[in-house]
Protein backbone atom coordinates (compact mmCIF):
# COMPACT_ATOMS: atom_id res chain seq x y z
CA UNK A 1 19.23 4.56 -8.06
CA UNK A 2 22.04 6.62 -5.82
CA UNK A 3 22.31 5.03 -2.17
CA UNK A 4 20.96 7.52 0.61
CA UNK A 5 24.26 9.09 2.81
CA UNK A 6 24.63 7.42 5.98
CA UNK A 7 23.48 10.04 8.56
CA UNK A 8 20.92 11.36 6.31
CA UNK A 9 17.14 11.29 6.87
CA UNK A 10 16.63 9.40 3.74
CA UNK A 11 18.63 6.38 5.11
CA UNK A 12 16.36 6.00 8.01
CA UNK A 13 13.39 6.08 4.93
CA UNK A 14 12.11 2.30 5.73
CA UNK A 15 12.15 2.65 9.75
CA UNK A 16 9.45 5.27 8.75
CA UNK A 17 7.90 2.59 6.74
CA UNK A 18 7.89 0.29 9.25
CA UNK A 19 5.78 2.60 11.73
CA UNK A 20 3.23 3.01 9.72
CA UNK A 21 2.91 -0.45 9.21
CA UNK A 22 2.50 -1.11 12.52
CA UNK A 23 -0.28 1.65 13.05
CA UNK A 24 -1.98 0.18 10.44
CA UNK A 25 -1.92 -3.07 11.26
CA UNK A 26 -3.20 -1.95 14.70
CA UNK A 27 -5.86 0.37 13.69
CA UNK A 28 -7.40 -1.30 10.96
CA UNK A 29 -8.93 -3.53 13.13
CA UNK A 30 -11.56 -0.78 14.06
CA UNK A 31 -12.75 -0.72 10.58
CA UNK A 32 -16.33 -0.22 10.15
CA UNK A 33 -16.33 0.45 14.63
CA UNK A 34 -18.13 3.73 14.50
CA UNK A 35 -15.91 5.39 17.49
CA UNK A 36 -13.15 7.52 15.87
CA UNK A 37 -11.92 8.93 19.12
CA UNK A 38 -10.89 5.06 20.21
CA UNK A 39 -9.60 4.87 16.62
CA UNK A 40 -7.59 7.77 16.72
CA UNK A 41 -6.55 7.22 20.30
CA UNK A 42 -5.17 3.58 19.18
CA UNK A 43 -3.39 5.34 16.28
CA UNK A 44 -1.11 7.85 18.52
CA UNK A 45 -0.20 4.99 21.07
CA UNK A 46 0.95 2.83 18.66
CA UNK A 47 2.91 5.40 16.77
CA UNK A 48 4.70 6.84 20.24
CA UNK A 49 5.44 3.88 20.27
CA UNK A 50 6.96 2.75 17.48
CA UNK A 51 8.35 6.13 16.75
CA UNK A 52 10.58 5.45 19.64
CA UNK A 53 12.04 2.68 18.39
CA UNK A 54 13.45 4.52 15.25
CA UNK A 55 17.24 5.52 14.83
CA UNK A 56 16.55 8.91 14.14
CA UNK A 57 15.65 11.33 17.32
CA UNK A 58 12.95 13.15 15.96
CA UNK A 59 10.40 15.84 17.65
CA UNK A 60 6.49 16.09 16.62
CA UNK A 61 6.03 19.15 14.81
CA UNK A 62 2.62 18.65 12.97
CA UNK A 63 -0.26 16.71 14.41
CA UNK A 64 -4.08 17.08 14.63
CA UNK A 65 -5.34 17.40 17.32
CA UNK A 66 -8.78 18.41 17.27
CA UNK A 67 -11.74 17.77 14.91
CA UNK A 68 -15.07 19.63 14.00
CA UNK A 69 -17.99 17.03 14.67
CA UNK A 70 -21.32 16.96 12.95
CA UNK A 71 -23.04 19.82 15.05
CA UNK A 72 -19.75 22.30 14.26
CA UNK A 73 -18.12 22.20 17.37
CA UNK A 74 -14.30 21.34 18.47
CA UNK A 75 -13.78 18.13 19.75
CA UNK A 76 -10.38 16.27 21.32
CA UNK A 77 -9.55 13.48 18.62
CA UNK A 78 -8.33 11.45 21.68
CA UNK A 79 -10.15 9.88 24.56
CA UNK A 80 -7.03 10.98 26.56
CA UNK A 81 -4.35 13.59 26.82
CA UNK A 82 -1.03 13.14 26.27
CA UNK A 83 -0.68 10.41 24.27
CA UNK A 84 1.10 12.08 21.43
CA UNK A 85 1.33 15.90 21.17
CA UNK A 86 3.20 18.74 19.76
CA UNK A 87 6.93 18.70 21.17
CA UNK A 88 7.19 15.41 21.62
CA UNK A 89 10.82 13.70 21.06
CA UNK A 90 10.75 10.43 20.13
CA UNK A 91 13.77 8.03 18.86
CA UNK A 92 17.26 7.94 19.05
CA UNK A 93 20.70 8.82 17.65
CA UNK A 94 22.43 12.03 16.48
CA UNK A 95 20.48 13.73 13.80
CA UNK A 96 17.47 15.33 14.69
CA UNK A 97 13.91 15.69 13.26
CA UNK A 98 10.72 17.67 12.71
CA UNK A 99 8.32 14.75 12.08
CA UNK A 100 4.73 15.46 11.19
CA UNK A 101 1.98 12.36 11.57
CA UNK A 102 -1.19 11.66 10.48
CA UNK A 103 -2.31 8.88 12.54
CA UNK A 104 -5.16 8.55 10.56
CA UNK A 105 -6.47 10.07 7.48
CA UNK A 106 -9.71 9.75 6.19
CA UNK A 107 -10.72 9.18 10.26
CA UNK A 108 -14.38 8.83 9.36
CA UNK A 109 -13.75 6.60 6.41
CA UNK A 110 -12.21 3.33 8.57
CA UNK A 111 -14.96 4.04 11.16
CA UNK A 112 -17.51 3.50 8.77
CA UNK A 113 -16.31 0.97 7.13
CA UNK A 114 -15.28 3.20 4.06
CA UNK A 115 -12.22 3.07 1.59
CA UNK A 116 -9.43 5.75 1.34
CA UNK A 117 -7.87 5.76 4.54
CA UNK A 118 -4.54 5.94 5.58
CA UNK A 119 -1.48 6.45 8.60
CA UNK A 120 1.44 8.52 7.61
CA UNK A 121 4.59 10.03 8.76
CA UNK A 122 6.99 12.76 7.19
CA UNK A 123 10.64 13.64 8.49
CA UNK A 124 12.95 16.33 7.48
CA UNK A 125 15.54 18.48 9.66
CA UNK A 126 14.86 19.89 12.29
CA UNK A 127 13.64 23.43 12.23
CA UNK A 128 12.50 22.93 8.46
CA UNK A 129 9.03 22.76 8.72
CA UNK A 130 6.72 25.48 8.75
CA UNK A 131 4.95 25.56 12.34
CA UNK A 132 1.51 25.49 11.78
CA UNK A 133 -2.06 25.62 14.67
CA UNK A 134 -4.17 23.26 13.81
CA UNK A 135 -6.11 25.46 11.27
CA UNK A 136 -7.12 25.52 7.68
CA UNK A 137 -4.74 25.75 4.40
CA UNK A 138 -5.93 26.80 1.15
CA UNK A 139 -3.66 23.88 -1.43
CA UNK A 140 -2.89 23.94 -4.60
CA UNK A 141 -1.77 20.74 -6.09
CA UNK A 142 0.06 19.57 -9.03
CA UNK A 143 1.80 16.70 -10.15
CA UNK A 144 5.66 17.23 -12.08
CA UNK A 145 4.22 17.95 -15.69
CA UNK A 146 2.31 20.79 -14.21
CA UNK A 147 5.49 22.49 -11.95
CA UNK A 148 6.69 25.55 -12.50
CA UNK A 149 2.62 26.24 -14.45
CA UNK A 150 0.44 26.96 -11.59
CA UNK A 151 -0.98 29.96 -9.13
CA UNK A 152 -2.88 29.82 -6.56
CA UNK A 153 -3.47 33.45 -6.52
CA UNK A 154 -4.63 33.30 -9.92
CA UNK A 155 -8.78 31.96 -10.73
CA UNK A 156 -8.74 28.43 -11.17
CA UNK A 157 -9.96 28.61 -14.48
CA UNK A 158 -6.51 30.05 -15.47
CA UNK A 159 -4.60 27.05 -13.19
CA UNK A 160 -6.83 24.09 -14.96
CA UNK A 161 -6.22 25.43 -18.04
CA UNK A 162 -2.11 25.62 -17.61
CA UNK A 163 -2.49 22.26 -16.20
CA UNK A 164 -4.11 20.74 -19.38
CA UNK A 165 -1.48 22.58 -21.15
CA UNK A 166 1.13 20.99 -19.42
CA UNK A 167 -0.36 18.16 -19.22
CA UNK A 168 -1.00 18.27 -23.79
CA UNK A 169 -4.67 17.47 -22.83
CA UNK A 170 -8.20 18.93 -23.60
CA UNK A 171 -9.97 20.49 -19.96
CA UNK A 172 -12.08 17.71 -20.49
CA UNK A 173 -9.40 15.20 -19.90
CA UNK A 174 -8.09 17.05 -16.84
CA UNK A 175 -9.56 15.69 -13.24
CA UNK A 176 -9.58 17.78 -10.26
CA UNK A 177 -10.26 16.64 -6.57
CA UNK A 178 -11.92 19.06 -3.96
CA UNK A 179 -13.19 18.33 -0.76
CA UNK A 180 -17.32 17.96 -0.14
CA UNK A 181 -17.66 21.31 1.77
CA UNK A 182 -19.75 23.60 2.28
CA UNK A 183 -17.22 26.01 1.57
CA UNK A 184 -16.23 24.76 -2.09
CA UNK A 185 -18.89 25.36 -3.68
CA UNK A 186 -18.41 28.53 -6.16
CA UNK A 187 -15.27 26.81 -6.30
CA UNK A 188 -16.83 23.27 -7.38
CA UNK A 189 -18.77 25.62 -10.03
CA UNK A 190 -15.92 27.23 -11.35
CA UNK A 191 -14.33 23.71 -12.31
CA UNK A 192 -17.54 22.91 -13.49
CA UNK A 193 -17.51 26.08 -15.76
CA UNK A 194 -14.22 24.64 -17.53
CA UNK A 195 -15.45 21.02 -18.76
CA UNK A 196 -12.97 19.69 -16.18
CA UNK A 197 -14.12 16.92 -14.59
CA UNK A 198 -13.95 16.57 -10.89
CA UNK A 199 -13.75 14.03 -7.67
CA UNK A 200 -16.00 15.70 -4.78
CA UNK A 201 -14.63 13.86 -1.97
CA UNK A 202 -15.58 13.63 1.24
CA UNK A 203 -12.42 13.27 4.06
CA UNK A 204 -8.61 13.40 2.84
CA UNK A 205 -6.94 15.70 0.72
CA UNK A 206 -2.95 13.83 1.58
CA UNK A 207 -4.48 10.31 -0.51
CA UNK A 208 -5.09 12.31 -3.43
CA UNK A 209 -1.95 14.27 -3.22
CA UNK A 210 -0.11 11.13 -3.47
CA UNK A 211 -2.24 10.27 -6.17
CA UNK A 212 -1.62 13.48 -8.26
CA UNK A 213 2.15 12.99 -7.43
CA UNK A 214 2.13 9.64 -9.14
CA UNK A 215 0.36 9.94 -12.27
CA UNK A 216 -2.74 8.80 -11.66
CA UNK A 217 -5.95 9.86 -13.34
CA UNK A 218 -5.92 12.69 -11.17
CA UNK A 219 -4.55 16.25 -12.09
CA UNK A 220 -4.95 18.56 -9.17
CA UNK A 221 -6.07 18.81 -5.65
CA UNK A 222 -7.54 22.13 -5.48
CA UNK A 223 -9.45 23.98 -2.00
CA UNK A 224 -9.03 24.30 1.80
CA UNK A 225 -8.15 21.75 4.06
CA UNK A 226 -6.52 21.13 7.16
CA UNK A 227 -3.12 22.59 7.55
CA UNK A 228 -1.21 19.69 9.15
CA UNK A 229 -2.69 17.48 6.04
CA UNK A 230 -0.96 20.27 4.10
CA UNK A 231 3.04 19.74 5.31
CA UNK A 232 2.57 15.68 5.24
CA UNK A 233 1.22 16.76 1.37
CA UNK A 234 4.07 19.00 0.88
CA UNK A 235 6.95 16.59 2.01
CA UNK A 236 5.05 13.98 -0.57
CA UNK A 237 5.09 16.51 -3.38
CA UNK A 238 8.81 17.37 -2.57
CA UNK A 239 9.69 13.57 -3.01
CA UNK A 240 7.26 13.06 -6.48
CA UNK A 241 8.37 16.36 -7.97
CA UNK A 242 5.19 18.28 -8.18
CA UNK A 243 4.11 21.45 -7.08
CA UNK A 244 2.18 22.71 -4.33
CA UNK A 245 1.19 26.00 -3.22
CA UNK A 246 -0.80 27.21 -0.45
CA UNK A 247 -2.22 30.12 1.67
CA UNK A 248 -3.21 29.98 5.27
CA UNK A 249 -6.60 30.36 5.92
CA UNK A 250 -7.33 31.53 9.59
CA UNK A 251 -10.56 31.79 10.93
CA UNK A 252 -9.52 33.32 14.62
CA UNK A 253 -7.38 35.72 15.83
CA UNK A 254 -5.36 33.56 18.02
CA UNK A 255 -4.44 31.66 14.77
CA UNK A 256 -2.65 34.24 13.15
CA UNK A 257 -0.59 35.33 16.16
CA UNK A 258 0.01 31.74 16.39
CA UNK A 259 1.54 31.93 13.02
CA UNK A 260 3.40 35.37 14.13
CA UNK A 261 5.02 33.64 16.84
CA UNK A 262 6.05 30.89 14.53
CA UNK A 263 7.44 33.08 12.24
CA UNK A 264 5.46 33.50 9.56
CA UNK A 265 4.66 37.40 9.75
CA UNK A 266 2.14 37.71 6.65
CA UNK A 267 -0.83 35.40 7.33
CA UNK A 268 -1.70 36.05 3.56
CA UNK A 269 1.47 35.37 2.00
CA UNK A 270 1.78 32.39 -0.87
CA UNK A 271 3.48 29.98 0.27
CA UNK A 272 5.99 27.49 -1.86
CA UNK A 273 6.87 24.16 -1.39
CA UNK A 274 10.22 25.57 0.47
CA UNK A 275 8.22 27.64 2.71
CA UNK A 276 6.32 24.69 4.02
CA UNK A 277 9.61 22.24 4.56
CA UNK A 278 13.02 23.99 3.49
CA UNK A 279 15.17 21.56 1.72
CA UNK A 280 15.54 18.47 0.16
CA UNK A 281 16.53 15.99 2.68
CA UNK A 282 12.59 14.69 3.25
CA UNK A 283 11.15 11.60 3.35
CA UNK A 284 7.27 10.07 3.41
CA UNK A 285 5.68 7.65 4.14
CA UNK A 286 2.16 5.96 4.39
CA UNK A 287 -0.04 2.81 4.87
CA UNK A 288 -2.93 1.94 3.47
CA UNK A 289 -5.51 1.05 6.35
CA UNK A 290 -8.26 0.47 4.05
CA UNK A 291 -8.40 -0.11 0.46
CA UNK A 292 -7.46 3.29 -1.60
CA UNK A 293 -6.54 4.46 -5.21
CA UNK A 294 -3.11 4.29 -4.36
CA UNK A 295 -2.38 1.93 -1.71
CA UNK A 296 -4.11 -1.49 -0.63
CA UNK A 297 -5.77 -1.81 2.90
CA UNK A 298 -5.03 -3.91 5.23
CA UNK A 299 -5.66 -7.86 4.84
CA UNK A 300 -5.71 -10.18 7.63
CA UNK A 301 -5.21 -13.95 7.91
CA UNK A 302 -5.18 -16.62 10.84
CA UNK A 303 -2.39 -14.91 13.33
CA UNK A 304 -0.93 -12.29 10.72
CA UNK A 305 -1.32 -9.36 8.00
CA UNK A 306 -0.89 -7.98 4.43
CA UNK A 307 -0.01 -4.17 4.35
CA UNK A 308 1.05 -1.94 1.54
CA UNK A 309 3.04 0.69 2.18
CA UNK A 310 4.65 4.25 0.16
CA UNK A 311 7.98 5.45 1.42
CA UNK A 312 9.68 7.90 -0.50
CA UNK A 313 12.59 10.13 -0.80
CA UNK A 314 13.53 13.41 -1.92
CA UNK A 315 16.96 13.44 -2.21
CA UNK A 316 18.52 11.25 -3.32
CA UNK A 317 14.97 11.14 -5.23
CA UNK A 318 13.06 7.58 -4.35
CA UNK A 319 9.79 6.00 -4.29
CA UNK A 320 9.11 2.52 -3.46
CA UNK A 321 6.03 0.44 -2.80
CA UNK A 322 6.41 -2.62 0.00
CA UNK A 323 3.82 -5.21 0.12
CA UNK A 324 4.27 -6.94 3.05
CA UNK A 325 3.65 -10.32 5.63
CA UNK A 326 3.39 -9.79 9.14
CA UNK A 327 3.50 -12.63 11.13
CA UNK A 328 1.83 -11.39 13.88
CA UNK A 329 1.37 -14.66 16.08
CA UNK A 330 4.09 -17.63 16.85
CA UNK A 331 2.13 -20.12 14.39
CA UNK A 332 1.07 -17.82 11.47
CA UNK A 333 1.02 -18.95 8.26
CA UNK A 334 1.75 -22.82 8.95
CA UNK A 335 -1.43 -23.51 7.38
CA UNK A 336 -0.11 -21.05 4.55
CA UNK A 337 0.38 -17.19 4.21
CA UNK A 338 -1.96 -15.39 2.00
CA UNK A 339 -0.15 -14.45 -0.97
C-alpha cells in the first residue's frame, strides 16, 4: 500500500480517527437516555474539541443543525448555541480543510437504546465541497461493481436492474436500503415491483453507504435524505470506489437561493461524485457508537473502552479498520483489559 505525501490530507487520516473515537467514547454513554438534544449537544463539544487538537487547520463546512421532531416541526439539535457551527476553524498547521461532521448518526437510535449508530468526520481541501443548507438530497448509491452503471434520473427499475447486471446476479439477489418515510413509498413499491429485496430503515442513510461501499449484502442506497448525510456519504464512496449520484431536493425558497449563493445555479441539476467534493485528496472516518453492520459499538470495562473505528483514504486509496483500548482511568485494566 503507497505511503500518504507528507502535507497531504490523507496523512493526517488517523488524527481523524482518533476524534471520532473520542466522541464515541463520550457519547455512547447516553445510550438508551431518551434526550437526543443532551446527546447531540455532548457530541459537538467533544468534537470542537478534539478537532482542535488535530494537525490539520480545518473549517466546518457540513453540519446538521436542526431536526424535524415527531409533530413535524424544526427543532435546534443542541441545548445551546454555538457549540459547533458552520464556519468554524478548528486545528492547526498549514494546509487547510473543509471538514463535514456527523456528530451523531442514527441520533434516535443511541437514545433508544437501538443499534446502527455512529460519529463521523470527512476532510478534503478547502473549497472542495459542495456548500449545502441543511435540506434534503435525493442519493443514489452504488458500490464499485455497479460504477459507471447507474442514473438517478432514470426509474429505478432500470438502476436495480444495471446493478444486478453488474453485479452477475438475479434482482432477487440484489438488496436495496431506503429510508422508512412517508415519502418513499411509490418508491418502496417500485423495488418491490422488481423482486429486489429491500432494508426499510428507519434513521441513517451514511451506515449503509459504508456498507454498500464495502461489499456487504447490500447493493444500493436509494431515496431522499438529509443533505449533509449526503457529502460525509460522498467522501466515503470516493475512498471505496463506488458511485453516488444525487439531486437536491428543496422544499423552500430560501433553500434554493441558498444553493445560488453557494454556487450551485441549477437546483435540479445531477450531481456526480465530483460535484459534491472535487478531487481525490479525501479522507473518512467513523465510529461505531452502538453495535452496526459494519462497525462494533462501543464496549466498556472498569475505567476504560473498546471502539471500532473506519478511516479511509482516497488517494493514495486506503481503508483500515482499528479496534481499539482506551484506558480511560489511571488503573484500567490492572485487573485485565477486555480483549
Amino acid at each position: 500500500m503507497a505511503e500518504p505525501r507528507p502535507g497531504s490530507i490523507a496523512a493526517a487520516a488517523i488524527e481523524y480517527a482518533n476524534v471520532t473515537e473520542r466522541v464515541a467514547l463520550r457519547v455512547a454513554r447516553m445510550e438508551g437516555s431518551g434526550t437526543p438534544e443532551r446527546a447531540y449537544t455532548l457530541a459537538t463539544e467533544v468534537f470542537r474539541e478534539e478537532l482542535g487538537k488535530v494537525s490539520v487547520s480545518g473549517r466546518v463546512a457540513i453540519l446538521r443543525e436542526e431536526r424535524l421532531d415527531e409533530r413535524g416541526q424544526v427543532r435546534s439539535l443542541k441545548t445551546q448555541p454555538g457549540i459547533l457551527s458552520v464556519g468554524d476553524k478548528l486545528g492547526g498547521g498549514d494546509i487547510e480543510v473543509d471538514l463535514a461532521v456527523e456528530p451523531v448518526e442514527g441520533l434516535q437510535l443511541l437514545v433508544k437504546g437501538q443499534g446502527g449508530s455512529i460519529s463521523a468526520v470527512a476532510a478534503a481541501p478547502g473549497g472542495s465541497m459542495l456548500r449545502t443548507p441543511d435540506m434534503y438530497m435525493s442519493k443514489l448509491i452504488v458500490g464499485p461493481q455497479a460504477r459507471g452503471k447507474i442514473d438517478i434520473e432514470a426509474p429505478v427499475a432500470e438502476n436495480i436492474e444495471a446493478i444486478a447486471g453488474a453485479m452477475g446476479r438475479h434482482l432477487s439477489e440484489i438488496t436495496v436500503a431506503v429510508l422508512d418515510r412517508e415519502r418513499h413509498e411509490g418508491l418502496i413499491e417500485e423495488i418491490r415491483k422488481t423482486g429486489a429485496r429491500i432494508q426499510i430503515r428507519s434513521e441513517g442513510d451514511l451506515t449503509p453507504a459504508i456498507a454498500v461501499g464495502n461489499g456487504a449484502d447490500l447493493h444500493a442506497v436509494i431515496g431522499i435524505g438529509g443533505a449533509p448525510e449526503g457529502i460525509l456519504a460522498a467522501a466515503a464512496i470516493k475512498c471505496l470506489g463506488g458511485e453516488m449520484q444525487a439531486k437536491m431536493w428543496p422544499t423552500q425558497r430560501s433553500q434554493v437561493e441558498k444553493l445560488r449563493e453557494n454556487g450551485l445555479d441549477d437546483p435540479e441539476k445531477k450531481l456526480t461524485l465530483d460535484d459534491l467534493i472535487q478531487g481525490n485528496d479525501v479522507v473518512f472516518a467513523a465510529t461505531g457508537i452502538t453495535p452496526g453492520e459494519t462497525l462494533k459499538g462501543v464496549g466498556y470495562f472498569r475505567g476504560g473502552g473498546r471502539t471500532h473505528t473506519i478511516v479511509m483514504a482516497a488517494e493514495p486509496r486506503m481503508v483500515r479498520f482499528i479496534d481499539t483500548i482506551h484506558a480511560l482511568e489511571p488503573d484500567a485494566g490492572l485487573q485485565g483489559f477486555q480483549l
